[in-house]
Every structure is written in C-alpha cells, then in structure tokens.
C-alpha atoms as a PDB file:
ATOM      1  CA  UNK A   1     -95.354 -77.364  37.631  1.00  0.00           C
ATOM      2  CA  UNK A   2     -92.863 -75.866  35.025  1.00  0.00           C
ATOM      3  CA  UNK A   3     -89.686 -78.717  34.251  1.00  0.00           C
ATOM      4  CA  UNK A   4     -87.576 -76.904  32.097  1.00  0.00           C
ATOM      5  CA  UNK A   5     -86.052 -78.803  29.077  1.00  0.00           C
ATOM      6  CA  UNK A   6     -83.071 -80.268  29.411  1.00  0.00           C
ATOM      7  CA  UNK A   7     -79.405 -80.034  28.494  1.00  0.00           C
ATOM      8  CA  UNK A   8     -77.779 -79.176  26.404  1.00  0.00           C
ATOM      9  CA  UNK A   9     -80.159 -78.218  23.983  1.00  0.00           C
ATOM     10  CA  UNK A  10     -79.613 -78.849  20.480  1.00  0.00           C
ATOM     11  CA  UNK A  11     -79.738 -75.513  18.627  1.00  0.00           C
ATOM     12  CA  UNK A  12     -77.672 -73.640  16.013  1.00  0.00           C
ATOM     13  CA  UNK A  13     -76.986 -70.563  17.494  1.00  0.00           C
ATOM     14  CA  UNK A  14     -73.893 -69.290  15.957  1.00  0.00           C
ATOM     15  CA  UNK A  15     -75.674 -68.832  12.604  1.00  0.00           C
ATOM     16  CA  UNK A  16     -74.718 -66.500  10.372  1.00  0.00           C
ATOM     17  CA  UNK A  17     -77.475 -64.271  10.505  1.00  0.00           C
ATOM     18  CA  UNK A  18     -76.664 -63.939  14.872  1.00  0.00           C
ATOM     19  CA  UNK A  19     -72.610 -63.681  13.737  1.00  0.00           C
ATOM     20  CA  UNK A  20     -73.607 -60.611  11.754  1.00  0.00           C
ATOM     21  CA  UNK A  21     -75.462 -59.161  14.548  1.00  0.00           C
ATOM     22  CA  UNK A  22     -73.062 -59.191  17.353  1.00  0.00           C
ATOM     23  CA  UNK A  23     -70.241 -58.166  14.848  1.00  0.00           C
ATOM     24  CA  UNK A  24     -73.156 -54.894  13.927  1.00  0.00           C
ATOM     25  CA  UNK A  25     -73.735 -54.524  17.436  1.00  0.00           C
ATOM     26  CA  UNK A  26     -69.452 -55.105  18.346  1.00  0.00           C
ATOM     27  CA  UNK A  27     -69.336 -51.809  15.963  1.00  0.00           C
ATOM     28  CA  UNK A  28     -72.028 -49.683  17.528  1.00  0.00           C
ATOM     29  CA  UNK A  29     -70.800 -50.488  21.314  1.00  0.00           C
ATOM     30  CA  UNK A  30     -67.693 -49.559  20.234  1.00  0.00           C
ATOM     31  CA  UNK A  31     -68.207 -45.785  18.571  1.00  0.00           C
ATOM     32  CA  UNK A  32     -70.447 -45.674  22.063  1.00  0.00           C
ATOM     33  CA  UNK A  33     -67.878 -46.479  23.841  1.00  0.00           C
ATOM     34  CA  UNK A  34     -65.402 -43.533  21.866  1.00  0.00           C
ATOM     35  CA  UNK A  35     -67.478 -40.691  22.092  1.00  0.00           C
ATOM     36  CA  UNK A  36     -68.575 -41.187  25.478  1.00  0.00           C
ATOM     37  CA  UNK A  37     -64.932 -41.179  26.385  1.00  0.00           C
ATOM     38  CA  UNK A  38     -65.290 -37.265  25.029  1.00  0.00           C
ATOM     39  CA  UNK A  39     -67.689 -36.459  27.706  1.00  0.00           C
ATOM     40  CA  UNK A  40     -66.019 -34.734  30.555  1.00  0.00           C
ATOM     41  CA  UNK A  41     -68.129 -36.551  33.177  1.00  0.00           C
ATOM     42  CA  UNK A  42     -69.775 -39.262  32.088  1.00  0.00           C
ATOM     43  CA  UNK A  43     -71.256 -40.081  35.338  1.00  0.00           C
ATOM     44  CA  UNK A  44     -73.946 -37.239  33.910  1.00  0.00           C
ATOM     45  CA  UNK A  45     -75.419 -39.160  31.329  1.00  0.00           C
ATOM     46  CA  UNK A  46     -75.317 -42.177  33.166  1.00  0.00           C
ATOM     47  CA  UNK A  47     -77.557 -40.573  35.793  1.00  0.00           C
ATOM     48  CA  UNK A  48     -79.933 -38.860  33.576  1.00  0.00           C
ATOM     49  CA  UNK A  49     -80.494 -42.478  31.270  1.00  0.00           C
ATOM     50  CA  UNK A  50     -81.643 -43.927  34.741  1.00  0.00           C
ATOM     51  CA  UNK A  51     -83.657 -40.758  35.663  1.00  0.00           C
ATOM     52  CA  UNK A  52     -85.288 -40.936  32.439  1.00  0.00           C
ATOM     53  CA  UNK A  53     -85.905 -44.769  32.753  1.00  0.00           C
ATOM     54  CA  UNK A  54     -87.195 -44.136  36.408  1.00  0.00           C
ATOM     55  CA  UNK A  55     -89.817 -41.639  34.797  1.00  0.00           C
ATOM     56  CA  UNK A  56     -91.276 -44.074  32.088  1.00  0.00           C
ATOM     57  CA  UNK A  57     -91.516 -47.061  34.689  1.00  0.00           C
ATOM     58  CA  UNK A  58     -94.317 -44.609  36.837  1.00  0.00           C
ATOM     59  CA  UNK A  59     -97.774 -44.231  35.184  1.00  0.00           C
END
C-alpha cells in the first residue's frame, strides 16, 4: 500500500527560479484580469472555455 512521505518535507521551494515564475505569471493574471473586465458579459467566454473543454474531453 502507498505511505506517503512524511512531514514536513525538506525542500527549497521558494527558489529563485519559482519567485520569477509566479511574479511572470502575477503579471499575465493580471492584464487577464483587465481586459476581461472590457468584456460586456463575461459570463460568455466563461461558458464557451468550458464548452470548448467539454468538446476535447469526448473522443
């Protein structure tokens, strides 16, 4: 049976490779975030993302 390992685990994970990441990623959610606020009804491209994803998951 699985046994996870236990905690707390002893890894560096606020390197500065991952800090550079989330601050990249910080910056993209963020101009997401601004022009989606132009859209009129956002709701709209929230449903057609999950359509879209709904149409992949089928074979």
């Amino acid at each position: 049976m699985w046994q996870p390992t236990e905690l707390p685990v002893n890894i560096e994970v606020e390197t500065k490779a991952v800090l550079k990441q989330a601050t990249t990623a910080h910056r993209y959610l963020a101009e997401l975030k601004g022009v989606a606020a132009t859209i009129p009804n956002e709701q709209i491209l929230i449903n057609t993302l999950t359509l879209q994803e709904a149409r992949e998951v089928r074979p």
